[in-house]
Protein backbone atom coordinates (compact mmCIF):
# COMPACT_ATOMS: atom_id res chain seq x y z
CA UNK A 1 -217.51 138.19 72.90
CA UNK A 2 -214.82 139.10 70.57
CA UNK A 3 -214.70 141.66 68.02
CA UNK A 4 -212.07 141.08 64.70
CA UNK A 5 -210.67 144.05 63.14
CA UNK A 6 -211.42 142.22 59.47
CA UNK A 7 -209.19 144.83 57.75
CA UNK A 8 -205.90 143.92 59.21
CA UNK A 9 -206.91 140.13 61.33
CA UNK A 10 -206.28 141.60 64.74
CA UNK A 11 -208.82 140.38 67.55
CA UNK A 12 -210.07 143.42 70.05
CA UNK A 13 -212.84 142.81 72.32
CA UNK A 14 -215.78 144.83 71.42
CA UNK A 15 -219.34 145.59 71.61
CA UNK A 16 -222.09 142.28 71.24
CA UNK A 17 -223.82 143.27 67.89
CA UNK A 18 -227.49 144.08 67.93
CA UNK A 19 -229.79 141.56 68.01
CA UNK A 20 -229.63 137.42 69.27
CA UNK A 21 -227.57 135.43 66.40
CA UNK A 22 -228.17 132.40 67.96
CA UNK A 23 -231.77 132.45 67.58
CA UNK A 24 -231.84 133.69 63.85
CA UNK A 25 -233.49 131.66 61.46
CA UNK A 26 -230.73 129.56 59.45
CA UNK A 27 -230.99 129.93 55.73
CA UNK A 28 -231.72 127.01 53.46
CA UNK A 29 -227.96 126.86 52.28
CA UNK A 30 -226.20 126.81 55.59
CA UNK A 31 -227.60 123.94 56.90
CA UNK A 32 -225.08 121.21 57.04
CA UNK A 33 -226.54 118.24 55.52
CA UNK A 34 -227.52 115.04 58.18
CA UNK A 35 -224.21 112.62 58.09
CA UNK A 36 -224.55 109.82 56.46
CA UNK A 37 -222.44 107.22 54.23
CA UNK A 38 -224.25 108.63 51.21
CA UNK A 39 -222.13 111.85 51.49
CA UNK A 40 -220.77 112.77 47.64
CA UNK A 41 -217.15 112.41 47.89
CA UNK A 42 -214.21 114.23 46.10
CA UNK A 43 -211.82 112.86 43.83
CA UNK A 44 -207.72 113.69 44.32
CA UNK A 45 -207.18 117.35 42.82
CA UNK A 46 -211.08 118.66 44.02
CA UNK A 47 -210.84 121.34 46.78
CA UNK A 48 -212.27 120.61 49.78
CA UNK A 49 -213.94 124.15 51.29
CA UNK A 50 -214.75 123.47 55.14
CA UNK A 51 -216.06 126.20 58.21
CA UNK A 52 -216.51 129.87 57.73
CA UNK A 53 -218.32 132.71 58.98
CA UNK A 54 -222.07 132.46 56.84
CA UNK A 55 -224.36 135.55 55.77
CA UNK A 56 -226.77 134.44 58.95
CA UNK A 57 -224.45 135.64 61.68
CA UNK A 58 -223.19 132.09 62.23
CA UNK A 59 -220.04 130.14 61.57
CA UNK A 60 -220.21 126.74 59.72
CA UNK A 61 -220.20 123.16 59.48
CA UNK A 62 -221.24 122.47 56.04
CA UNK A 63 -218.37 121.33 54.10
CA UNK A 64 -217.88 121.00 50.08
CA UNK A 65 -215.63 120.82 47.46
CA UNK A 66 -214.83 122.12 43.88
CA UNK A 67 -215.17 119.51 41.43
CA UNK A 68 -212.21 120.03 39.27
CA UNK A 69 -214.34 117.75 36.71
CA UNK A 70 -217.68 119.33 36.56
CA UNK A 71 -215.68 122.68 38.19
CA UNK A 72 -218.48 123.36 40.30
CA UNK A 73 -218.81 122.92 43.85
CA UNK A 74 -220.71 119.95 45.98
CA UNK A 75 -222.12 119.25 49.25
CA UNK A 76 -219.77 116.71 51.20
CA UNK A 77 -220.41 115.53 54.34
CA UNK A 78 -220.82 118.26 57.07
CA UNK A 79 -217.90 118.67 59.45
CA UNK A 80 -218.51 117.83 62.95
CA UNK A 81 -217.98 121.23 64.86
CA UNK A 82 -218.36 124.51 63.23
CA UNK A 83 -215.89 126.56 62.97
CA UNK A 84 -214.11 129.93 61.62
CA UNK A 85 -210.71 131.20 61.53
CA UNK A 86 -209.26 127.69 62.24
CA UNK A 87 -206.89 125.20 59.79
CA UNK A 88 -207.10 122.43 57.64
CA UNK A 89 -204.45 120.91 56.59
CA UNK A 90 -203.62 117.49 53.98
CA UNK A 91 -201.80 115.17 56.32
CA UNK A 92 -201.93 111.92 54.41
CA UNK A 93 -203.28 110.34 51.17
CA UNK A 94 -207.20 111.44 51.47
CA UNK A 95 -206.99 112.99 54.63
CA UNK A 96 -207.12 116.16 55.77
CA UNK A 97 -206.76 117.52 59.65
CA UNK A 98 -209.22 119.92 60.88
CA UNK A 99 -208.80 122.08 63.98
CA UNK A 100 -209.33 125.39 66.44
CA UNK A 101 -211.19 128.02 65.54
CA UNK A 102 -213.97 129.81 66.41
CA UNK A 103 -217.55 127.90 67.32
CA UNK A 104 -221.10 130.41 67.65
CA UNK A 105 -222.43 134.28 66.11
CA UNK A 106 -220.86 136.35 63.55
CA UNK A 107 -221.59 139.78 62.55
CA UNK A 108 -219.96 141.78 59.91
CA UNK A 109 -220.35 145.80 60.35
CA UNK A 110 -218.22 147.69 58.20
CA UNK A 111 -214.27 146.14 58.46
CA UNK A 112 -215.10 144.32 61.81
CA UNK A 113 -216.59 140.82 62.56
CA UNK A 114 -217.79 140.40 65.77
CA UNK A 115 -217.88 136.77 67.25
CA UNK A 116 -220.32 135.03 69.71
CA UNK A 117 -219.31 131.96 71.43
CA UNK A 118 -216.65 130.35 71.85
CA UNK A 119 -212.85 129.40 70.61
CA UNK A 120 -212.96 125.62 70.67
CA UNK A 121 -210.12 123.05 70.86
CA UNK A 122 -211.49 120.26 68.61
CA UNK A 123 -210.19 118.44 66.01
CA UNK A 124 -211.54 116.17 63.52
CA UNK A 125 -209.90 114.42 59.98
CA UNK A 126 -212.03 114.52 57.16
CA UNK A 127 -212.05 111.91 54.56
CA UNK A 128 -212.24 112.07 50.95
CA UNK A 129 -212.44 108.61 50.91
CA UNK A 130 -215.96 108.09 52.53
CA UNK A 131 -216.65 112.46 52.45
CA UNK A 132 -217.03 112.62 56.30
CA UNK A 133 -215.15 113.11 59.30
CA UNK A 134 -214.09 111.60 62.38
CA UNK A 135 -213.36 113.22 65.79
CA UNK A 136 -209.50 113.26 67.16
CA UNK A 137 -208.46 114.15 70.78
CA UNK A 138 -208.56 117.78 71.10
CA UNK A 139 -205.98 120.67 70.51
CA UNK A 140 -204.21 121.14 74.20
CA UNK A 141 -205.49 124.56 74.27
CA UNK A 142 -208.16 126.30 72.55
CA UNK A 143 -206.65 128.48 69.44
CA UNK A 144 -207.98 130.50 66.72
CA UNK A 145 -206.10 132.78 64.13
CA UNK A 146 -203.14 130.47 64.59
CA UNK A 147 -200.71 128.71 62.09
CA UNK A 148 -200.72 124.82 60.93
CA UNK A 149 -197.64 123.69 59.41
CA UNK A 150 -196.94 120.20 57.93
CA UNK A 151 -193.36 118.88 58.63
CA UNK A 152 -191.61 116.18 57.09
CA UNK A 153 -192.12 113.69 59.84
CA UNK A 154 -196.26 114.05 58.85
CA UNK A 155 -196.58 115.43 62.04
CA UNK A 156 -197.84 119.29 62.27
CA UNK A 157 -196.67 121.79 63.87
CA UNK A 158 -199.86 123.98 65.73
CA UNK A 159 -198.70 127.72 66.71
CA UNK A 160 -199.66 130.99 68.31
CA UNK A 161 -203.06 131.84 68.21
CA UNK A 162 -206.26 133.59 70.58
CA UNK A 163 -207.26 131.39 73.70
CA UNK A 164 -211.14 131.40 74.76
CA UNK A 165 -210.08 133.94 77.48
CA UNK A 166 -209.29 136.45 74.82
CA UNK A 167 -205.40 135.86 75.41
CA UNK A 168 -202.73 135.70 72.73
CA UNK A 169 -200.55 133.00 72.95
CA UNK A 170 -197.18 131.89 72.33
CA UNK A 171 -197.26 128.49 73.16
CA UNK A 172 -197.28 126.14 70.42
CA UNK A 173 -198.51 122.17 70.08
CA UNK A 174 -197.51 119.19 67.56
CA UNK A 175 -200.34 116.61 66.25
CA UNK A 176 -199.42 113.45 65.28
CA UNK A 177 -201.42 111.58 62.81
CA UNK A 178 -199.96 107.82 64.01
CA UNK A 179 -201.85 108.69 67.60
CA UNK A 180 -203.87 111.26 66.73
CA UNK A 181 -202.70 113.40 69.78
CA UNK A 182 -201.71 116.83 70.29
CA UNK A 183 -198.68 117.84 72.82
CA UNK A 184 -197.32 120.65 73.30
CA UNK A 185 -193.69 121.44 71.87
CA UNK A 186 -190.94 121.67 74.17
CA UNK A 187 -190.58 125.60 74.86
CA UNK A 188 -192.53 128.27 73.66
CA UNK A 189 -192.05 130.85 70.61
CA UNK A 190 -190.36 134.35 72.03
CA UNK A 191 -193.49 136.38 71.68
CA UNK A 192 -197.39 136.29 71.38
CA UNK A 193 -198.55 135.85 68.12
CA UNK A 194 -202.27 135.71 66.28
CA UNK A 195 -202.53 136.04 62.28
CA UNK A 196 -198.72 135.51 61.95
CA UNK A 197 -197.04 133.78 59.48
CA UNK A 198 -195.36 129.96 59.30
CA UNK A 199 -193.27 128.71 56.31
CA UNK A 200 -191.80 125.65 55.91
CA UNK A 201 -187.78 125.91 55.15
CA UNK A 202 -186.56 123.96 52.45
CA UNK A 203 -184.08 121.88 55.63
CA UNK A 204 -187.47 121.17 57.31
CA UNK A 205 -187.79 124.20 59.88
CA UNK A 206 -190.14 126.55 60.15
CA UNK A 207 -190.18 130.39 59.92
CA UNK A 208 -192.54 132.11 62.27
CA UNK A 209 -193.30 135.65 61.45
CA UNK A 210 -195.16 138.58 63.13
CA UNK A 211 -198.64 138.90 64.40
CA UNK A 212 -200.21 140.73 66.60
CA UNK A 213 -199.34 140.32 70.15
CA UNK A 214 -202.63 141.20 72.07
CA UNK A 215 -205.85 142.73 72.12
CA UNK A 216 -204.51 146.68 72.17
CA UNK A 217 -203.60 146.76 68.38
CA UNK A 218 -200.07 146.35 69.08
CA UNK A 219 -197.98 143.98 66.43
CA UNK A 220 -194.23 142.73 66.58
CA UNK A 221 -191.78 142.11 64.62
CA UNK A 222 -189.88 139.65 65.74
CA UNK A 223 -189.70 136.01 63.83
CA UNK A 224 -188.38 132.65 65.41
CA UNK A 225 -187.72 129.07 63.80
CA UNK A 226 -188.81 125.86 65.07
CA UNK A 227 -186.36 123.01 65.04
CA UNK A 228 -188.44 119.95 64.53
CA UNK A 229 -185.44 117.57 65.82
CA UNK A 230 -185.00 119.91 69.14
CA UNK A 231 -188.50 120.28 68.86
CA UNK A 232 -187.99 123.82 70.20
CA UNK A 233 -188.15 127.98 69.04
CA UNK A 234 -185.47 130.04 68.97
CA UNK A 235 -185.60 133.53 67.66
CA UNK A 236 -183.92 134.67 64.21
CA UNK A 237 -180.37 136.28 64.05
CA UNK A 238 -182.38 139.95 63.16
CA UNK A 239 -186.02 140.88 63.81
CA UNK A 240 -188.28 141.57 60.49
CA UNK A 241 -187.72 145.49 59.32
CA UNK A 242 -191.11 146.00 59.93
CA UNK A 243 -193.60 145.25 62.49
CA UNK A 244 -196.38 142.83 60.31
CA UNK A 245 -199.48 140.75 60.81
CA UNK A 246 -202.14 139.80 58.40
CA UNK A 247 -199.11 139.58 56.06
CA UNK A 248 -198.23 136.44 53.68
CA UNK A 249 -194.74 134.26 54.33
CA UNK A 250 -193.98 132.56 51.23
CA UNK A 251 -191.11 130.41 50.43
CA UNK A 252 -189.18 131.19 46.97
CA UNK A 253 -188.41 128.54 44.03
CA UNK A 254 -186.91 130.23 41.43
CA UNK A 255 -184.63 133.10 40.34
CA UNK A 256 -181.84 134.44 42.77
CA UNK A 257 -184.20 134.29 45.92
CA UNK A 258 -185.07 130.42 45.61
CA UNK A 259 -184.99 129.10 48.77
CA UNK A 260 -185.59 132.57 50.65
CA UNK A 261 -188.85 133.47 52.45
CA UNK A 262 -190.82 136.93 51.09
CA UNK A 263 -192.61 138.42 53.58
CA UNK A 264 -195.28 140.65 52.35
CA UNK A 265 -198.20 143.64 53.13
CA UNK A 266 -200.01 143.06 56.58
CA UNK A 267 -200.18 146.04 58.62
CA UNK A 268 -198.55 147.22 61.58
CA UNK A 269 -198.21 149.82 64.90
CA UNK A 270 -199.19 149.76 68.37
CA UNK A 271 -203.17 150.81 68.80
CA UNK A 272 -202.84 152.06 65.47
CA UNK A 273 -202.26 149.62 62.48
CA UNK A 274 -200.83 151.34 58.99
CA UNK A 275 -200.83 149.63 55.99
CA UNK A 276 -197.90 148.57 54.40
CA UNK A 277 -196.55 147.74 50.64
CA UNK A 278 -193.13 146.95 51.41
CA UNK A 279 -191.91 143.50 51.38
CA UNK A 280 -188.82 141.54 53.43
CA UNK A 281 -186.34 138.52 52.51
CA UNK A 282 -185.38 135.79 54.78
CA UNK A 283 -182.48 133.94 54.19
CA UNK A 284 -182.37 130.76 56.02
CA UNK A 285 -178.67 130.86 56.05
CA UNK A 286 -177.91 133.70 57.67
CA UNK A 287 -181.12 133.87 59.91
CA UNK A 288 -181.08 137.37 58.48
CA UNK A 289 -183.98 139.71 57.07
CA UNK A 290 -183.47 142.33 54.00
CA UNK A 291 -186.04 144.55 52.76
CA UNK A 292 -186.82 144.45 49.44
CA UNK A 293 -185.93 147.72 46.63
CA UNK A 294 -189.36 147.24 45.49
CA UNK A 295 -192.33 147.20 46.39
CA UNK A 296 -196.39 145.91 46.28
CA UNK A 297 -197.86 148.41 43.66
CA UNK A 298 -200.31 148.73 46.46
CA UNK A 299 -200.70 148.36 50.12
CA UNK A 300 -202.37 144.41 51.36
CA UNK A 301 -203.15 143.08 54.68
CA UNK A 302 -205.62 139.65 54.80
CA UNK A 303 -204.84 138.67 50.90
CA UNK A 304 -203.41 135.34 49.11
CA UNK A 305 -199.84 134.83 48.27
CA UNK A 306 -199.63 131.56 46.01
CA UNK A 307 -196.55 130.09 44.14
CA UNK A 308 -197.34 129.28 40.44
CA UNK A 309 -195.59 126.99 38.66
CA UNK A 310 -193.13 128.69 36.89
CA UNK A 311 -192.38 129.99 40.74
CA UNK A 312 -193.59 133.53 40.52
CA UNK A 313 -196.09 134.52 43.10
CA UNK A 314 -199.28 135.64 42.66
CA UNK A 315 -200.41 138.09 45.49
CA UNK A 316 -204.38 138.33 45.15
CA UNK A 317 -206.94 141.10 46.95
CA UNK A 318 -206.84 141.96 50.45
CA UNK A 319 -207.23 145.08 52.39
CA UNK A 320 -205.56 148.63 51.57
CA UNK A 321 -206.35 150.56 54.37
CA UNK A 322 -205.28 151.45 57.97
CA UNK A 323 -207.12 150.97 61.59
CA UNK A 324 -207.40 152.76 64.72
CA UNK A 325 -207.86 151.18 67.78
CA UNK A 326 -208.59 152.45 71.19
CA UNK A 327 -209.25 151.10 74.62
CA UNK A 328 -208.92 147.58 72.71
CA UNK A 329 -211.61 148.26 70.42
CA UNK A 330 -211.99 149.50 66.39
CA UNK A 331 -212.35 153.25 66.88
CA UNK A 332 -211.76 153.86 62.99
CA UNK A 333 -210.74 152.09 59.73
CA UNK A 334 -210.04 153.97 56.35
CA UNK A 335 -209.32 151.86 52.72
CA UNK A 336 -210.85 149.95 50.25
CA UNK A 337 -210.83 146.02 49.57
CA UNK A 338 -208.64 145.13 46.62
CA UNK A 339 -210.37 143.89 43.31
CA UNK A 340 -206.94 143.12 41.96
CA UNK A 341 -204.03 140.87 41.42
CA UNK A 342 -200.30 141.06 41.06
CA UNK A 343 -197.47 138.94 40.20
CA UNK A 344 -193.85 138.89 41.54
CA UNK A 345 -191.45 137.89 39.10
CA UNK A 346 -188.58 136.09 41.19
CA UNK A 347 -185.49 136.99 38.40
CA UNK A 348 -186.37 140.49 37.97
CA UNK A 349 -187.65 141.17 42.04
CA UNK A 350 -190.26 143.35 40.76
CA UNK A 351 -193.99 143.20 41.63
CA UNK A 352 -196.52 143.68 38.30
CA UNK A 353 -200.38 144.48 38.44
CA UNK A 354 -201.78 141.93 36.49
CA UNK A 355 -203.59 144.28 34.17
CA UNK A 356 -201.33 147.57 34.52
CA UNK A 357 -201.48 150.48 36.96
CA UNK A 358 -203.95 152.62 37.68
CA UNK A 359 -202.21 156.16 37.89
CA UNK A 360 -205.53 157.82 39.03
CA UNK A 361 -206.32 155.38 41.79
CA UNK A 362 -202.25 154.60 42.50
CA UNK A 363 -203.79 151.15 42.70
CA UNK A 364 -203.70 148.37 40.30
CA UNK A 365 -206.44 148.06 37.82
CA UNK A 366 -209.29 145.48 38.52
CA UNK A 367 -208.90 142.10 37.24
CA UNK A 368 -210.68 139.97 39.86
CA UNK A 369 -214.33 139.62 39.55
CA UNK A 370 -215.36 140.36 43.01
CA UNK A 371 -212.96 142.83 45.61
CA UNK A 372 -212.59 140.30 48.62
CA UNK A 373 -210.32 139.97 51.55
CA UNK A 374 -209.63 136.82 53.75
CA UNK A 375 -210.24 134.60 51.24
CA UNK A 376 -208.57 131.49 50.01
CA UNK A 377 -206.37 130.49 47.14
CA UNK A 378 -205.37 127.62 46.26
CA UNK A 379 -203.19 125.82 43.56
CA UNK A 380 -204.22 123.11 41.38
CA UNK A 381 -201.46 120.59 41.16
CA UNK A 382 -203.41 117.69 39.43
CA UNK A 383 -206.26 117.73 36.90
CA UNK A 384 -207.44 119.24 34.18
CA UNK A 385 -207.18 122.83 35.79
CA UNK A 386 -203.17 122.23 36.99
CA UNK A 387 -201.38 125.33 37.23
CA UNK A 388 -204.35 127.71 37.69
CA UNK A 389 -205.78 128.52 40.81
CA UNK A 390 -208.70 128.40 42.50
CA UNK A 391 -209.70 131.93 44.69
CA UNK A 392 -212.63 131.51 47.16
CA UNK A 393 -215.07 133.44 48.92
CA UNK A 394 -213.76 136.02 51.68
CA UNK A 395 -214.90 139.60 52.77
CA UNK A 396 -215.84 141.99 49.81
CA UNK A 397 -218.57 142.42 47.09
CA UNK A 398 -218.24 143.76 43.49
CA UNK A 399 -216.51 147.02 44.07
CA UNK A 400 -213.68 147.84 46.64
CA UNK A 401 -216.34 150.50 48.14
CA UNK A 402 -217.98 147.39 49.59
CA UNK A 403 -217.78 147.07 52.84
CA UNK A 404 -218.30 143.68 54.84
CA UNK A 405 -219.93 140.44 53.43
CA UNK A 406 -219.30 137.15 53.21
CA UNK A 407 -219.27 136.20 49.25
CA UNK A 408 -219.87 132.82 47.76
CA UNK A 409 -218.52 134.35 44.44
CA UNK A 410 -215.37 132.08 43.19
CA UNK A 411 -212.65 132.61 40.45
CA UNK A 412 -210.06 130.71 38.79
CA UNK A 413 -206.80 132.56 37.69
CA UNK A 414 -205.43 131.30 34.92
CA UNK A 415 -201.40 131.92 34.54
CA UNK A 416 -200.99 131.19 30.50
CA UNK A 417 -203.59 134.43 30.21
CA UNK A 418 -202.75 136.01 32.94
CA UNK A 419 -206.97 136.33 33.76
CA UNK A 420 -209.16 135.35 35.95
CA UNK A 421 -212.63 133.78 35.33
CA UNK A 422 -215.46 133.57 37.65
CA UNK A 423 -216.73 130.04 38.35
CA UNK A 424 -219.70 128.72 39.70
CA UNK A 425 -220.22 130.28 43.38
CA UNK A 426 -219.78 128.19 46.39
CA UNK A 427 -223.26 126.94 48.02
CA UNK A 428 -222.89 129.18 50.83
CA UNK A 429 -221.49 132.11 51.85
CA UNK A 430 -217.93 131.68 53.81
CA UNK A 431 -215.53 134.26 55.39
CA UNK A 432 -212.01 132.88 57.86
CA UNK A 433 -212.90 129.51 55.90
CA UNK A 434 -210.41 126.82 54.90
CA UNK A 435 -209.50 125.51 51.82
CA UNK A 436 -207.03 122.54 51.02
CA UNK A 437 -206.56 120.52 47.53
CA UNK A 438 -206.50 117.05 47.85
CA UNK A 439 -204.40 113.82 47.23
């Protein structure tokens, strides 16, 4: 049994919750439809929503997408494993790669979710063109919590990650969608990593950032770079300032810092992890990191960092808090969940609350509809809704008091009003879900 520090995304073992999850009764709305051919399928642009932790102490295999047309969401075909805390990823015209995670209970107690079962290896590509999926050879190692990156050969680059024996890896694994196999890459990153970050450089390398490096509440701060045509890691010229995981790795497209990574919020320490507001540059050139001069108006670990299209970033919820851990288990947490939203402007470097500063709270005023952390977000490229995005489900509830559940509550940010609108919920509750628009 494992035991995930939701506040920050470290995994500590822990205590089996109360009670037999695997015998619960499973509500109406998790059950993952029969498959069938008759599955309703999405259109290019609809967001396909797959896995999750559920409200019944169980992770998922229902899978369904928001119709950007009727902007609700629909029942698709149900996945063929259930999983949370896995990837998804578009690999082709219609297609999108499933894989990893974790398969069995869930239960949410304050800022931890503890897990029943199993990490799984699996893989499976789900199809918009018939809404179901079919079953690829599996991962070489079971992996949850670890990083899925799509390079410019199509191929996609699998890293880091918690085994099924509660081990944090730093071995990494490349599918190919030609033979739908995994192998591994050809040497392994220079550290252990679980909820890291991976970025895509614009040459076609990736930055690896951070994570945690084992179950003791230790983190690192050390980055490396895959080459895709060595097929191998090496480590950056200079380690990260600070020591990060649950942080977002974004990759700049405008203003001075185009082309740059930002590296933001997460939290950090060794058995104790602090939250952070500061942010860090990498400059592919110079294989160099710079912190920023300023900062998040607000510490986040576990929120959304999305590019918009006039390439500021919008950096959405999350967790403002800090965790103790001891003996390799949660022995303490103290913050809130975030009910707000900010926006870094890439010319001016600065970071603005989307609806001003609090100066009572020294947080950003509300302007999401629900407080949630671990959620998705997602950018509509196509469609009528193109530009805005699309902010799903997570850990939260309607006030940043609220302490662990899974939400089915959705919003849609809109950049030309700088607002965000709740939309019609999902059809089930989903926390460590996936969420990928597609072609």
């Amino acid at each position: 049994m494992l035991s995930l520090v939701a506040a920050i995304g470290c995994i500590n073992e822990g205590v089996a919750p109360s009670g037999d999850s695997t015998t619960a009764s499973i509500p109406l709305d998790e059950i993952a439809p029969p498959r069938s051919a008759n599955a309703a399928k999405p259109a290019p642009g609809d967001v396909l929503i797959a896995g999750g932790a559920g409200a019944s102490l169980r992770t998922l295999a229902k899978t369904e997408f928001f119709d950007q047309a009727a902007q609700k969401f629909v029942v698709t075909g149900s996945a063929i494993s259930n999983r949370a805390g896995g990837a998804a990823i578009a690999i082709a015209s219609s297609k999108v790669l499933l894989a990893g995670g974790f398969s069995g209970g869930a239960s949410i107690n304050h800022f931890t979710l503890s897990l029943e079962g199993n990490v799984v290896s699996a893989a499976e590509i789900f199809d918009e063109a018939t809404g179901s999926s079919s079953a690829v050879s599996e991962m070489t190692v079971p992996r949850m919590g670890f990083t899925a990156t799509l390079l410019a050969s199509g191929k996609v680059l699998i890293a880091g990650g918690l085994d099924n024996n509660g081990s944090v890896l730093a071995s990494a694994e490349l599918y190919d969608p030609a033979t739908g196999k995994f192998t591994p890459t050809s040497n392994t990153m220079s550290d252990h990593r679980v909820f890291h970050g991976a970025t895509l450089l614009p040459g076609g390398k990736v930055l690896i950032t951070g994570g945690a490096t084992n179950l003791f509440g230790d983190t690192t701060n050390s980055a490396d770079v895959y080459d895709p045509a060595a097929n191998t890691f090496t480590p950056t010229g200079t380690a990260m300032d600070h020591q990060r995981a649950a942080h977002t790795s974004t990759i700049l497209k405008a203003g001075p810092l185009a082309g740059k990574v930002m590296i933001a919020g997460g939290g950090g320490g060794s058995s104790f992890f602090l939250k952070d507001s500061s942010a860090e540059i990498y400059d592919p050139a110079s294989g160099q990191f710079g912190l920023l001069t300023s900062f998040l108006n607000e510490a986040r670990s576990m929120h959304t960092a999305t590019v918009l299209d006039d390439g500021s970033v919008l950096l959405a919820g999350g967790f403002n808090g800090s965790v103790a851990i001891a003996g390799g288990a949660l022995s303490g947490a103290s913050g809130v969940i975030s009910n707000s939203a900010e926006i870094f402007d890439p010319n001016s470097m600065e970071f603005n609350c989307v609806v001003g500063f609090n100066t009572d709270t020294l947080r950003c005023n509300q302007s999401m509809t629900s407080a949630r952390a671990g959620q998705t977000a997602t950018l509509f490229t196509t469609g009528k809704l193109r530009k805005q995005v699309l902010i799903a489900g997570g850990i939260g509830g309607n006030q940043p008091q609220a302490k662990g559940t899974p939400l089915s509550s959705a919003e849609i940010f809109n950049p030309a009003s700088s607002s965000f609108t709740a939309t019609s919920p999902m059809t089930t509750s989903r926390a460590l879900h996936t969420a990928s628009e597609l072609r």
